[in-house]
N, C-alpha and C. Protein backbone atom coordinates (compact mmCIF):
# COMPACT_ATOMS: atom_id res chain seq x y z
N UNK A 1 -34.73 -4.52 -24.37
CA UNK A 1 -35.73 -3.85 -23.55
C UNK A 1 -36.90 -4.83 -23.36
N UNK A 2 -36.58 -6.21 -23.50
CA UNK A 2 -37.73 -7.23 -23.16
C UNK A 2 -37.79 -7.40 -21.42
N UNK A 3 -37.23 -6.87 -20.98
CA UNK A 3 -37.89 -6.67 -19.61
C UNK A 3 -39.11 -6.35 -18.70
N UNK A 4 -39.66 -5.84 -19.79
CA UNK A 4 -41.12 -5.44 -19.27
C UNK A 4 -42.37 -6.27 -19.85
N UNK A 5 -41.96 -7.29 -20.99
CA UNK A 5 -42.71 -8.03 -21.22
C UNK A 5 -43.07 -9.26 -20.74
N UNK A 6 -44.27 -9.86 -20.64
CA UNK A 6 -44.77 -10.70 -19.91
C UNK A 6 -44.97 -10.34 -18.52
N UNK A 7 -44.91 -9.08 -18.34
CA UNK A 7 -45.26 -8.16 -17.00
C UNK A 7 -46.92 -8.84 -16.32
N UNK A 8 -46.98 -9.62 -15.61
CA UNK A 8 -48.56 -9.79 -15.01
C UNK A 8 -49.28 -8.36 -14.72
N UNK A 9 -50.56 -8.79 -13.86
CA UNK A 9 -50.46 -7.44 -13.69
C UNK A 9 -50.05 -7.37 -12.05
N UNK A 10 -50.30 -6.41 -11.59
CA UNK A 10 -49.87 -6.03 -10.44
C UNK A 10 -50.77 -5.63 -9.60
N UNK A 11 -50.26 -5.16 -8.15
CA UNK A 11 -50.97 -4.27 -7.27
C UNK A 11 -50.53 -2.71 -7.12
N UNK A 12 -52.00 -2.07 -7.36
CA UNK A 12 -50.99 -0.94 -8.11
C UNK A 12 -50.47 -0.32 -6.40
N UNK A 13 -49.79 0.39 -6.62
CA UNK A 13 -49.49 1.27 -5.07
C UNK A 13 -49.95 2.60 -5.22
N UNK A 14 -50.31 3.49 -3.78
CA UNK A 14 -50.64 4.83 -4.10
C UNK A 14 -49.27 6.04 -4.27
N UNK A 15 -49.75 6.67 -5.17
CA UNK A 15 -47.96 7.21 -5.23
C UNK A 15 -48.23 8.03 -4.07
N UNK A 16 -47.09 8.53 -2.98
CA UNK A 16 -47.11 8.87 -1.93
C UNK A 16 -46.20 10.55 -2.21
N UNK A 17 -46.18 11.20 -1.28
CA UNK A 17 -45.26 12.45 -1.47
C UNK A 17 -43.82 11.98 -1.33
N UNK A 18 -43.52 10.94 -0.78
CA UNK A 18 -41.97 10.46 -0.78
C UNK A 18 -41.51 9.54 -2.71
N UNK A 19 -42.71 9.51 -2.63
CA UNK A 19 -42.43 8.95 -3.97
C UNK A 19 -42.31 10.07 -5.43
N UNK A 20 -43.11 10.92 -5.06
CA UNK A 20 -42.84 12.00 -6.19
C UNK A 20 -41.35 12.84 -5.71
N UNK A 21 -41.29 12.82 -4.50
CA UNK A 21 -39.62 13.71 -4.22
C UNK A 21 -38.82 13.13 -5.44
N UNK A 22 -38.99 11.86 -4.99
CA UNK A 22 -37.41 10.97 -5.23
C UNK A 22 -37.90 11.28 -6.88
N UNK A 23 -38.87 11.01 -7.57
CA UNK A 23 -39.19 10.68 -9.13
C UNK A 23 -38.57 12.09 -9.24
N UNK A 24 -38.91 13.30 -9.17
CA UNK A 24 -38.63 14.72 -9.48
C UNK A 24 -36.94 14.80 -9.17
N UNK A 25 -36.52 14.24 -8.10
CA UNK A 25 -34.93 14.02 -7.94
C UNK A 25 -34.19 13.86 -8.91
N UNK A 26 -35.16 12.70 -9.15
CA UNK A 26 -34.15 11.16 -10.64
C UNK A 26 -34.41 12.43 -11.76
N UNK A 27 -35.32 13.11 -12.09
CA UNK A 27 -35.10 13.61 -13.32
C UNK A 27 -34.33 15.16 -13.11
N UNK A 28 -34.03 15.47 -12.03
CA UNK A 28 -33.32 16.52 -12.37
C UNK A 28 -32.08 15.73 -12.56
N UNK A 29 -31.26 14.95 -11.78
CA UNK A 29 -30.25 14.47 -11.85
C UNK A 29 -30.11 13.77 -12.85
N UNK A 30 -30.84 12.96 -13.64
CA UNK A 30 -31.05 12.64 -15.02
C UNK A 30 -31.19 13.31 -16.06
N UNK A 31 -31.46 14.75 -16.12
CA UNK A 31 -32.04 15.37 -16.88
C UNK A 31 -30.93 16.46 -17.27
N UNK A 32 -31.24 17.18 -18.72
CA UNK A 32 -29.72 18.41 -18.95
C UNK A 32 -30.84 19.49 -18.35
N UNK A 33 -31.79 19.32 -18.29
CA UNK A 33 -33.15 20.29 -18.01
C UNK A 33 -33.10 20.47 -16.42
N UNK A 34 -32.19 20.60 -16.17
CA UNK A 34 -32.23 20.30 -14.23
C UNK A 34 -32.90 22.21 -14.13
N UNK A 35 -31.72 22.76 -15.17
CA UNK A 35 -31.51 24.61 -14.74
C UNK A 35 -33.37 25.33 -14.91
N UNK A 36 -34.32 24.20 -15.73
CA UNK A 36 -35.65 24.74 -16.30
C UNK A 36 -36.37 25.14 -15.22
N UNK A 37 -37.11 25.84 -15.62
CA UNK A 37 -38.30 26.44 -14.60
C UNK A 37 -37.69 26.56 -13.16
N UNK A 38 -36.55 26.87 -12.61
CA UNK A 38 -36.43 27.36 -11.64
C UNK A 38 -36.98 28.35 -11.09
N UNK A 39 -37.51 28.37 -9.91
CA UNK A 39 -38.38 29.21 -9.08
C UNK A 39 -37.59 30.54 -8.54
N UNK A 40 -38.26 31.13 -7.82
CA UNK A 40 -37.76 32.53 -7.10
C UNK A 40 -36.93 32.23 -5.89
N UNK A 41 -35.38 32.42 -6.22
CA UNK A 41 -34.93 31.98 -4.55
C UNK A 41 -34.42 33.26 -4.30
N UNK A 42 -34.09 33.00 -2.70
CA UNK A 42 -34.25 33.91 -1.91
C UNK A 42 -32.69 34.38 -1.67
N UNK A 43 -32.18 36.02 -2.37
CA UNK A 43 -30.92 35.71 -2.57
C UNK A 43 -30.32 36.53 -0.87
N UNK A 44 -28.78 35.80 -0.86
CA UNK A 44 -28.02 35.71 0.44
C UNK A 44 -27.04 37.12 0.05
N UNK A 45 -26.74 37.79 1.05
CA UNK A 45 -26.12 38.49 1.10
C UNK A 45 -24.61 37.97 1.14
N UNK A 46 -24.21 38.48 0.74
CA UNK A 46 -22.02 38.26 0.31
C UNK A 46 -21.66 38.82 1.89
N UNK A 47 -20.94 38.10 2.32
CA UNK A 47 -20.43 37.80 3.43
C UNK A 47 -19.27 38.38 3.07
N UNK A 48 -18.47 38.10 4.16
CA UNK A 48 -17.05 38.44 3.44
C UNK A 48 -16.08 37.39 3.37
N UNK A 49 -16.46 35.88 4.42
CA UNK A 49 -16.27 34.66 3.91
C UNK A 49 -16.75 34.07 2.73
N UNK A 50 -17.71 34.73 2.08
CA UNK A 50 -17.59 34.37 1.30
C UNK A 50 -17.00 34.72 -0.37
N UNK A 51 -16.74 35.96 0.27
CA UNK A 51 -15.56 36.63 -1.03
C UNK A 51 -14.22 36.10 -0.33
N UNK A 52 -14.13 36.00 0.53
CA UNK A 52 -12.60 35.23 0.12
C UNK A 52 -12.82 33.72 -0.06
N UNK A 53 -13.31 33.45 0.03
CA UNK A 53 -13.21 32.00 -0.76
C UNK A 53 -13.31 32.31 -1.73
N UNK A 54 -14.44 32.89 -2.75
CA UNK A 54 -14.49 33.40 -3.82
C UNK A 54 -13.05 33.69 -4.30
N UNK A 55 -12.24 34.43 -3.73
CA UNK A 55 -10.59 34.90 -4.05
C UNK A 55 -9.77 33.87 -3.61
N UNK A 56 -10.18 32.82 -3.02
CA UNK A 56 -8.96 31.84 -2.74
C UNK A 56 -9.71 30.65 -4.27
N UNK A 57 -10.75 30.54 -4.84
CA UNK A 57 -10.77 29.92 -5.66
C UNK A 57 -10.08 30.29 -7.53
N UNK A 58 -10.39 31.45 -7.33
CA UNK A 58 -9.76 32.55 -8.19
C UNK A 58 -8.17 31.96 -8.53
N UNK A 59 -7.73 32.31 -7.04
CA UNK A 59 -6.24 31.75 -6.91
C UNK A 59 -5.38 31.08 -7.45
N UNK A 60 -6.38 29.64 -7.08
CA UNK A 60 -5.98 28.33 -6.85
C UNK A 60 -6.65 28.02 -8.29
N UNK A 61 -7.59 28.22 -8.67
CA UNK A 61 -7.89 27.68 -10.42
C UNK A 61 -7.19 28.80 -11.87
N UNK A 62 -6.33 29.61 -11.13
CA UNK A 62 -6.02 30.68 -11.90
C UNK A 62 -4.25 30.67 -11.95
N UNK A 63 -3.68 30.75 -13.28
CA UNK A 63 -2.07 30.78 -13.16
C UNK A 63 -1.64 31.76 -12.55
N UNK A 64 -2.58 33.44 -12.73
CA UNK A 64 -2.38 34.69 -12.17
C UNK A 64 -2.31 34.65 -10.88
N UNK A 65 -1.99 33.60 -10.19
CA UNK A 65 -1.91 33.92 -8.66
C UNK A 65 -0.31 34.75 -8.34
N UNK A 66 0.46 34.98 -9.38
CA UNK A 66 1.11 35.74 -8.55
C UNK A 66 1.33 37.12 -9.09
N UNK A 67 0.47 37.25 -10.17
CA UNK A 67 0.16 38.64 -10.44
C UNK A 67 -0.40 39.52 -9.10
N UNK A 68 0.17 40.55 -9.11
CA UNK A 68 -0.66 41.68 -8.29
C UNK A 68 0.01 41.36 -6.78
N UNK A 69 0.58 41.04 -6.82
CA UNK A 69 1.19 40.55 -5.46
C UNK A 69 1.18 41.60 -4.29
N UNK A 70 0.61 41.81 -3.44
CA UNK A 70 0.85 43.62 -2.95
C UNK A 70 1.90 43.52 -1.94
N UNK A 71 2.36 44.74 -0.96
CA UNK A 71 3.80 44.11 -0.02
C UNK A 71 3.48 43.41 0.81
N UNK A 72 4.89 42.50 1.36
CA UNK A 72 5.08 41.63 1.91
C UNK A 72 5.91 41.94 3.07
N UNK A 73 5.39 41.29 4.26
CA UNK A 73 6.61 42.00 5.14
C UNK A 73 7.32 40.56 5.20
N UNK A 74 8.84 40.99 5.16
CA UNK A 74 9.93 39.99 5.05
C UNK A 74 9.59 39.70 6.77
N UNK A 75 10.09 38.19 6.42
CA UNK A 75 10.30 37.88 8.39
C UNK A 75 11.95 37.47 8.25
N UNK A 76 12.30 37.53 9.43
CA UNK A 76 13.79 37.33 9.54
C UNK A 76 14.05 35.30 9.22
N UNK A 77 15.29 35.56 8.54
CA UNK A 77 15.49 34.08 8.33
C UNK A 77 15.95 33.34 10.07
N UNK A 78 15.71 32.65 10.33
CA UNK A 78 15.91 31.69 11.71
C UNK A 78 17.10 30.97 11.56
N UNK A 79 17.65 30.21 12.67
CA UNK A 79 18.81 29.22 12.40
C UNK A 79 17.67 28.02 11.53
N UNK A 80 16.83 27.43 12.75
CA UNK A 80 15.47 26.65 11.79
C UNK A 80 15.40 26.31 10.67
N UNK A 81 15.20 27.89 10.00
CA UNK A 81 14.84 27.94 8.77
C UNK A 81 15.98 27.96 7.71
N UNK A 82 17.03 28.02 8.17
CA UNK A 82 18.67 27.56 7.42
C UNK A 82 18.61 26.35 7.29
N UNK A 83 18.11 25.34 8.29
CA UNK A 83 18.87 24.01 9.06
C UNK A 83 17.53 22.99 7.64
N UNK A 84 16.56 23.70 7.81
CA UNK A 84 15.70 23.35 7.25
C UNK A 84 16.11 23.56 5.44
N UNK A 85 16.31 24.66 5.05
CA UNK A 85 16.81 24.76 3.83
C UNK A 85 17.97 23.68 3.28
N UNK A 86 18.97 24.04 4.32
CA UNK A 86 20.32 23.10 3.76
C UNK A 86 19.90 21.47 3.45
N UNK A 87 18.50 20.83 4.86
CA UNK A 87 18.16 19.63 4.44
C UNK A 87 17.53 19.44 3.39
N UNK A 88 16.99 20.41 2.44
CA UNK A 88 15.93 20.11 1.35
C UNK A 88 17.19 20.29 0.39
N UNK A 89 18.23 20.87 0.40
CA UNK A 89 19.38 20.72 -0.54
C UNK A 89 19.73 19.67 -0.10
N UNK A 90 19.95 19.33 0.75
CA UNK A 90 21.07 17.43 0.48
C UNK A 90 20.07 16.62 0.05
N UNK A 91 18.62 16.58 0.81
CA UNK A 91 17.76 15.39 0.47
C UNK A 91 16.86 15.27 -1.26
N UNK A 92 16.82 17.08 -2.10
CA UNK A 92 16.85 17.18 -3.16
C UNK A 92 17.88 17.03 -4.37
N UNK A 93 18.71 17.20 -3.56
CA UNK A 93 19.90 17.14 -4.75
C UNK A 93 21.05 15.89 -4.52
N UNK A 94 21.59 15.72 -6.07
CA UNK A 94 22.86 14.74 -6.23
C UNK A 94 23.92 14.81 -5.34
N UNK A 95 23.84 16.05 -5.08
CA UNK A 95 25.06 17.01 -4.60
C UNK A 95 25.90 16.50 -3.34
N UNK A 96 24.59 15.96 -2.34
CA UNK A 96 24.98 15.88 -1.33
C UNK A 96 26.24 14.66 -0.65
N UNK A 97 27.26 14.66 -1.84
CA UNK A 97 28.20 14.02 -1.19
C UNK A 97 29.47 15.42 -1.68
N UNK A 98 29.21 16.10 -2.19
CA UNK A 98 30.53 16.97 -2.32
C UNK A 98 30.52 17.69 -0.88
N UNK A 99 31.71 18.10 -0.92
CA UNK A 99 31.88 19.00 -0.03
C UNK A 99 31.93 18.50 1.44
N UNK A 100 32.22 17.26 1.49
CA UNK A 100 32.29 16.42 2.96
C UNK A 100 33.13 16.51 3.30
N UNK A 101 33.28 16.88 4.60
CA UNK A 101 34.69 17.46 5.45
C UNK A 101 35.22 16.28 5.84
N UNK A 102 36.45 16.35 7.14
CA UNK A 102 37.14 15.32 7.40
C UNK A 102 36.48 14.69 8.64
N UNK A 103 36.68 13.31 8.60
CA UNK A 103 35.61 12.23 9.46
C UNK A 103 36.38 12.07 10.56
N UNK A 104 35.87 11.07 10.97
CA UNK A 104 36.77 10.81 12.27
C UNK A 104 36.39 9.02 12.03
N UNK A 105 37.91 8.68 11.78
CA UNK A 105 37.82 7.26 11.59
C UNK A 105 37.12 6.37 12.44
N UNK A 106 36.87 5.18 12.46
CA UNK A 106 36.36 4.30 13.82
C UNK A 106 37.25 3.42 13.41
N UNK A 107 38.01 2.67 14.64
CA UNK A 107 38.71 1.20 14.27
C UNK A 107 37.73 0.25 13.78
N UNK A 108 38.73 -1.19 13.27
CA UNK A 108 37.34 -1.91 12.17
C UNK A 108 37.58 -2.79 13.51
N UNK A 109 36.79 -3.27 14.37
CA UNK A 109 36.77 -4.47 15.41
C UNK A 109 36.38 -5.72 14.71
N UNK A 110 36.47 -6.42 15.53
CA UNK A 110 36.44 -8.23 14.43
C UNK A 110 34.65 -8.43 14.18
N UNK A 111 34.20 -7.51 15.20
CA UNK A 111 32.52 -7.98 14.91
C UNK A 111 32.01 -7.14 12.94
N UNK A 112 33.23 -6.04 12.81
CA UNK A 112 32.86 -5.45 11.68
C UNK A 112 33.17 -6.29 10.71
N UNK A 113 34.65 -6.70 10.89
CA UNK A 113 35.12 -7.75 9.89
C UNK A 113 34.23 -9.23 9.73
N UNK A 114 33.70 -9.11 10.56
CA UNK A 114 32.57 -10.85 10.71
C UNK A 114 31.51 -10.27 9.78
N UNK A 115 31.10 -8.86 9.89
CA UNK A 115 29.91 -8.87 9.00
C UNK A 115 30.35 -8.15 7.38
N UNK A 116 31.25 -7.76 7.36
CA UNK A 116 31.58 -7.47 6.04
C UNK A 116 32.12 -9.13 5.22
N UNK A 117 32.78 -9.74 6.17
CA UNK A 117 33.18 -11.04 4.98
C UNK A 117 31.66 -11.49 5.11
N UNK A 118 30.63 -12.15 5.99
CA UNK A 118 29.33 -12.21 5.80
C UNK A 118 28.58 -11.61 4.39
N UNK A 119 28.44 -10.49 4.51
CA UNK A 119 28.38 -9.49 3.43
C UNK A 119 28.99 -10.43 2.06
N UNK A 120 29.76 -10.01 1.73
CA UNK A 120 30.61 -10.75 0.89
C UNK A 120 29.59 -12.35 0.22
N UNK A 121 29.72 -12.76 1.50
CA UNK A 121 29.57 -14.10 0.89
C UNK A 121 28.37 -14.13 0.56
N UNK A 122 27.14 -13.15 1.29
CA UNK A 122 25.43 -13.14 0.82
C UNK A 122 25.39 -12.46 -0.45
N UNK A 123 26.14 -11.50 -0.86
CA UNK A 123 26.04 -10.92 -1.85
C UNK A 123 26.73 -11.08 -3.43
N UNK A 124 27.70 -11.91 -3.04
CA UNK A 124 28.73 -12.42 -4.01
C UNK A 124 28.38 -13.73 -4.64
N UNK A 125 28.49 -13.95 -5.98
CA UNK A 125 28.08 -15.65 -6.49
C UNK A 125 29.68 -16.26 -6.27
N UNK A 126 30.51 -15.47 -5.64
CA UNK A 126 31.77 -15.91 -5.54
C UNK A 126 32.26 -16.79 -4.13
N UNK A 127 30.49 -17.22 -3.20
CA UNK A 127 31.01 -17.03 -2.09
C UNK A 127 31.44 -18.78 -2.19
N UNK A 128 31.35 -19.98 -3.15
CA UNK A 128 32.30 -21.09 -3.07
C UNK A 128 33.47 -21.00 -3.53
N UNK A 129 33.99 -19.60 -4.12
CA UNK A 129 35.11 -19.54 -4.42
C UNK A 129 36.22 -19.71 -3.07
N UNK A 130 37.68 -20.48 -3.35
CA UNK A 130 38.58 -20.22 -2.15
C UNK A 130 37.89 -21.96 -1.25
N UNK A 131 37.13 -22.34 -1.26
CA UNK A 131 37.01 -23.55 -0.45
C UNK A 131 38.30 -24.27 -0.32
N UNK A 132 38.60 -24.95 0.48
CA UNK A 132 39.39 -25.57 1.24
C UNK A 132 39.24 -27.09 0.89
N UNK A 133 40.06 -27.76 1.60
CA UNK A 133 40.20 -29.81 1.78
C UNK A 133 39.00 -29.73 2.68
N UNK A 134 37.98 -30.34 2.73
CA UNK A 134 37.20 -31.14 3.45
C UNK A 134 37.11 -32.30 3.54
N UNK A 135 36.74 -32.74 5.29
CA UNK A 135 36.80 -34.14 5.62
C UNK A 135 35.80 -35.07 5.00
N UNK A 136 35.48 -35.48 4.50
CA UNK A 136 34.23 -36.46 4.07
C UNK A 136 33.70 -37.14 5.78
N UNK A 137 32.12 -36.90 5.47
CA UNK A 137 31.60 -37.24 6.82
C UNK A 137 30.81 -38.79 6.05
N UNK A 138 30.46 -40.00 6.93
CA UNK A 138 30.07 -41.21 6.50
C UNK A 138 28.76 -40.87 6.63
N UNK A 139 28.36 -41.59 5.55
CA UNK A 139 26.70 -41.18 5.02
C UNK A 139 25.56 -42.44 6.30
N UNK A 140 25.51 -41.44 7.28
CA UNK A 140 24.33 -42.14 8.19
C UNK A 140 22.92 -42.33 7.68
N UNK A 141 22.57 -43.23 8.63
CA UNK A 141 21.20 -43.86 7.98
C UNK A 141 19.98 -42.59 7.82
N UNK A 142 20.58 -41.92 9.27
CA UNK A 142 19.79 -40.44 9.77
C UNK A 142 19.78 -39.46 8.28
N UNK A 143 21.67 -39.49 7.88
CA UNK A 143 21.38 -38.59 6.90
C UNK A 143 20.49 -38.95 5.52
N UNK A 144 20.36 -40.51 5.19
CA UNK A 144 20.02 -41.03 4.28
C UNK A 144 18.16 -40.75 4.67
N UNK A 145 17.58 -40.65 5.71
CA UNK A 145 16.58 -40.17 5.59
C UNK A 145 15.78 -38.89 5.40
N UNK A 146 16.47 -37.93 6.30
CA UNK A 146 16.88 -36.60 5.65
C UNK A 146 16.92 -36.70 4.22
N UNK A 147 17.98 -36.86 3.26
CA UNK A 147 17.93 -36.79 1.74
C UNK A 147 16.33 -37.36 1.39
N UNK A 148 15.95 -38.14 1.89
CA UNK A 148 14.71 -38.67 1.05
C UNK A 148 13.67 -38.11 1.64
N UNK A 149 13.54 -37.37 2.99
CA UNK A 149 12.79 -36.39 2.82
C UNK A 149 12.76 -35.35 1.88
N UNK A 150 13.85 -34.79 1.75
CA UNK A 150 14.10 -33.11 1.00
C UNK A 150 13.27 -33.87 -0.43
N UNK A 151 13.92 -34.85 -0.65
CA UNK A 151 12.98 -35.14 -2.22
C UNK A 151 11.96 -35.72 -2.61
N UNK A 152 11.26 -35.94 -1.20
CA UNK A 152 9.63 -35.62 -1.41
C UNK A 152 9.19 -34.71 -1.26
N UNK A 153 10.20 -33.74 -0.28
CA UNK A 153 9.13 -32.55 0.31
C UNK A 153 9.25 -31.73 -1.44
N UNK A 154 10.20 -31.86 -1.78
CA UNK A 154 11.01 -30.68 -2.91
C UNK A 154 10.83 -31.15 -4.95
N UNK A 155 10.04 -32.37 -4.09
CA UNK A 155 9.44 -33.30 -5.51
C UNK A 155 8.29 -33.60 -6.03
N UNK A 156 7.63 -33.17 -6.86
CA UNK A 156 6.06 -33.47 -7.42
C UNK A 156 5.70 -34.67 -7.15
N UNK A 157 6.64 -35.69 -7.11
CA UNK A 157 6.08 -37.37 -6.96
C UNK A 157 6.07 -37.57 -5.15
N UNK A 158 6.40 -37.17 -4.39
CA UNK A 158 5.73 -37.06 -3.38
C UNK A 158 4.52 -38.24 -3.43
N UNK A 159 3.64 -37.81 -4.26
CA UNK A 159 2.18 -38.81 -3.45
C UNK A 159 2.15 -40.11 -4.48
N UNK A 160 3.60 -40.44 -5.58
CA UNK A 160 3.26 -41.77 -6.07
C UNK A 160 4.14 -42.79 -5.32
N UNK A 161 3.56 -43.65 -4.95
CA UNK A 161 4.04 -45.56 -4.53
C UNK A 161 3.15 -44.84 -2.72
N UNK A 162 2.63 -44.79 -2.76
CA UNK A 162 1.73 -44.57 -1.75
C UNK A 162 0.92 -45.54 -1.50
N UNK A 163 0.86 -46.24 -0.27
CA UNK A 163 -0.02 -47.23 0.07
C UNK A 163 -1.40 -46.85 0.57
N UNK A 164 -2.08 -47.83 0.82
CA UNK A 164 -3.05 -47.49 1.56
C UNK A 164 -3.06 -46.99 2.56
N UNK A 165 -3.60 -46.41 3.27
CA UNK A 165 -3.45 -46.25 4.70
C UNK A 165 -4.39 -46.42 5.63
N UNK A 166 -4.58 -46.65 7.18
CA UNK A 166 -5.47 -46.66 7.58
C UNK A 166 -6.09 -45.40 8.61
N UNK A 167 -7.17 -45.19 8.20
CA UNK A 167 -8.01 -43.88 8.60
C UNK A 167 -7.94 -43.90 10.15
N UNK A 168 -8.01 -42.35 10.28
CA UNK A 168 -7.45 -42.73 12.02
C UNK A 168 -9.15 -41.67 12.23
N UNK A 169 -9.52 -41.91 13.81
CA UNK A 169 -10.83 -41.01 13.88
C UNK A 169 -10.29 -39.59 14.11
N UNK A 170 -10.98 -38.70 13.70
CA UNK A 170 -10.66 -37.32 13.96
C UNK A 170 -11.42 -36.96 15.55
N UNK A 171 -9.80 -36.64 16.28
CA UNK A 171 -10.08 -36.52 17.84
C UNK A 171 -10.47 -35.14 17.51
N UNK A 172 -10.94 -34.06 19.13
CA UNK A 172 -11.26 -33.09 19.11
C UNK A 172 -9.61 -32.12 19.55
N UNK A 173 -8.19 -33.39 19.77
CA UNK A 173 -7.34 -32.57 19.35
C UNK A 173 -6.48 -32.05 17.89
N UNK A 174 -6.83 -33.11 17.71
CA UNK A 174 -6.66 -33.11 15.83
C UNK A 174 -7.80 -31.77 15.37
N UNK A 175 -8.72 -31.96 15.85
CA UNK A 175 -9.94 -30.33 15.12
C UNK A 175 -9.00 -29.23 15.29
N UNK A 176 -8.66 -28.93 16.79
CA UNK A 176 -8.18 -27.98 16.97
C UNK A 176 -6.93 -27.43 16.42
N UNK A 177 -5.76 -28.63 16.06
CA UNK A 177 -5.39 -28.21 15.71
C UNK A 177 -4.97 -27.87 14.55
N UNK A 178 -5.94 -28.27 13.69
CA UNK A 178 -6.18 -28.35 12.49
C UNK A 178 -6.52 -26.59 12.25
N UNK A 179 -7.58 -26.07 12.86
CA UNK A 179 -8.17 -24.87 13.00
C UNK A 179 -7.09 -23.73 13.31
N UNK A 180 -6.13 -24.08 14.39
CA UNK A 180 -5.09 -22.91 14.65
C UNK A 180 -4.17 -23.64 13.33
N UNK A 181 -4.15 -24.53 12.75
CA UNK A 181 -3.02 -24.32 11.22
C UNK A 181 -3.66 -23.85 10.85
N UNK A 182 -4.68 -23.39 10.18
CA UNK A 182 -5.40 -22.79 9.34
C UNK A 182 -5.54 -21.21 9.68
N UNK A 183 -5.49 -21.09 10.86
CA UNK A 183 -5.41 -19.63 11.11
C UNK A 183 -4.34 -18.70 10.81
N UNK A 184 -3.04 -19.61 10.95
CA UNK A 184 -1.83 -19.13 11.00
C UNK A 184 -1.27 -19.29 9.37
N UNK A 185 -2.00 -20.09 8.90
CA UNK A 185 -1.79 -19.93 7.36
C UNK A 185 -2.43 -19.02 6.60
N UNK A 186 -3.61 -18.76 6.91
CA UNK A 186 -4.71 -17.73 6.35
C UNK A 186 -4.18 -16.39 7.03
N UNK A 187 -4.65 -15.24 6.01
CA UNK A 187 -4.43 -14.09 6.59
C UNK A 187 -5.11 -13.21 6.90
């Protein structure tokens, strides 16, 4: 509580009526004493909105909401309200593969068979299993640079045996496009 020490002095201010609101505020809201010395208020007549809220809070903070229940008029069940039931049984329950009637096949066309062996091979650690004779292709200079890209891009040493280089000026197309990489990297 050394906060107030070495306090200079000050300019005092005049306390104003906006200033006692707020002080009288802070201590009710600060205070267990908020309920003290309350004054004479002016009481409201009971509405009848406002007894049912009164009875919808009752309700809703009370387990007895279905005590006392008085009658109900039944409404007729709908197709709707079937179509609607049966979906909260398949989409609630395990269930919903018993009881499946008979389908109607589809032929398998080659575009199905392209994506099921696909399938297969994304999903399977089996998909070098079954390889075949392959031709050996001659190792081009092209491919030999390729490889030594992948193992800088894919290698921590990347930036060792690095020469000097020489500094180029930064054009105002280089800014720009420096600025849209940065945009498209940032999110």
């Amino acid at each position: 509580v050394l906060y107030k020490e070495s306090v200079g002095t000050g300019t005092p201010t005049p306390v104003t009526p906006e200033m006692q609101r707020v002080k009288r505020n802070q201590e009710i809201c600060s205070s267990v004493l908020y309920k003290e010395n309350i004054g004479k208020a002016t009481p409201t007549p009971v509405t009848p909105e406002m007894e049912r809220v009164k009875r919808n809070q009752e309700i809703i903070s009370s387990v007895l909401y279905k005590e006392n229940v008085g009658k109900v008029t039944p409404t007729p069940i709908t197709p709707e309200m079937e179509r609607v039931k049966r979906n909260q049984e398949i989409i609630s329950s395990v269930l919903y593969k018993e009881n499946v009637g008979q389908a109607t096949p589809t032929p398998v066309t080659p575009e199905m068979e392209r994506v099921k062996r696909n399938q297969e091979q994304i999903s399977s650690v089996a998909y070098r299993e079954g390889l075949g004779k392959a031709t050996p292709s001659p190792v081009t200079p092209e491919m030999e640079r390729v490889k030594r890209n992948q193992e800088q891009i894919s290698s921590v040493l990347y930036k060792e045996h690095m020469a000097k280089g020489t500094p180029t000026p930064l054009t105002p197309e280089m800014e720009r496009a420096k600025r849209n990489q940065e945009n498209i990297s940032s999110v």
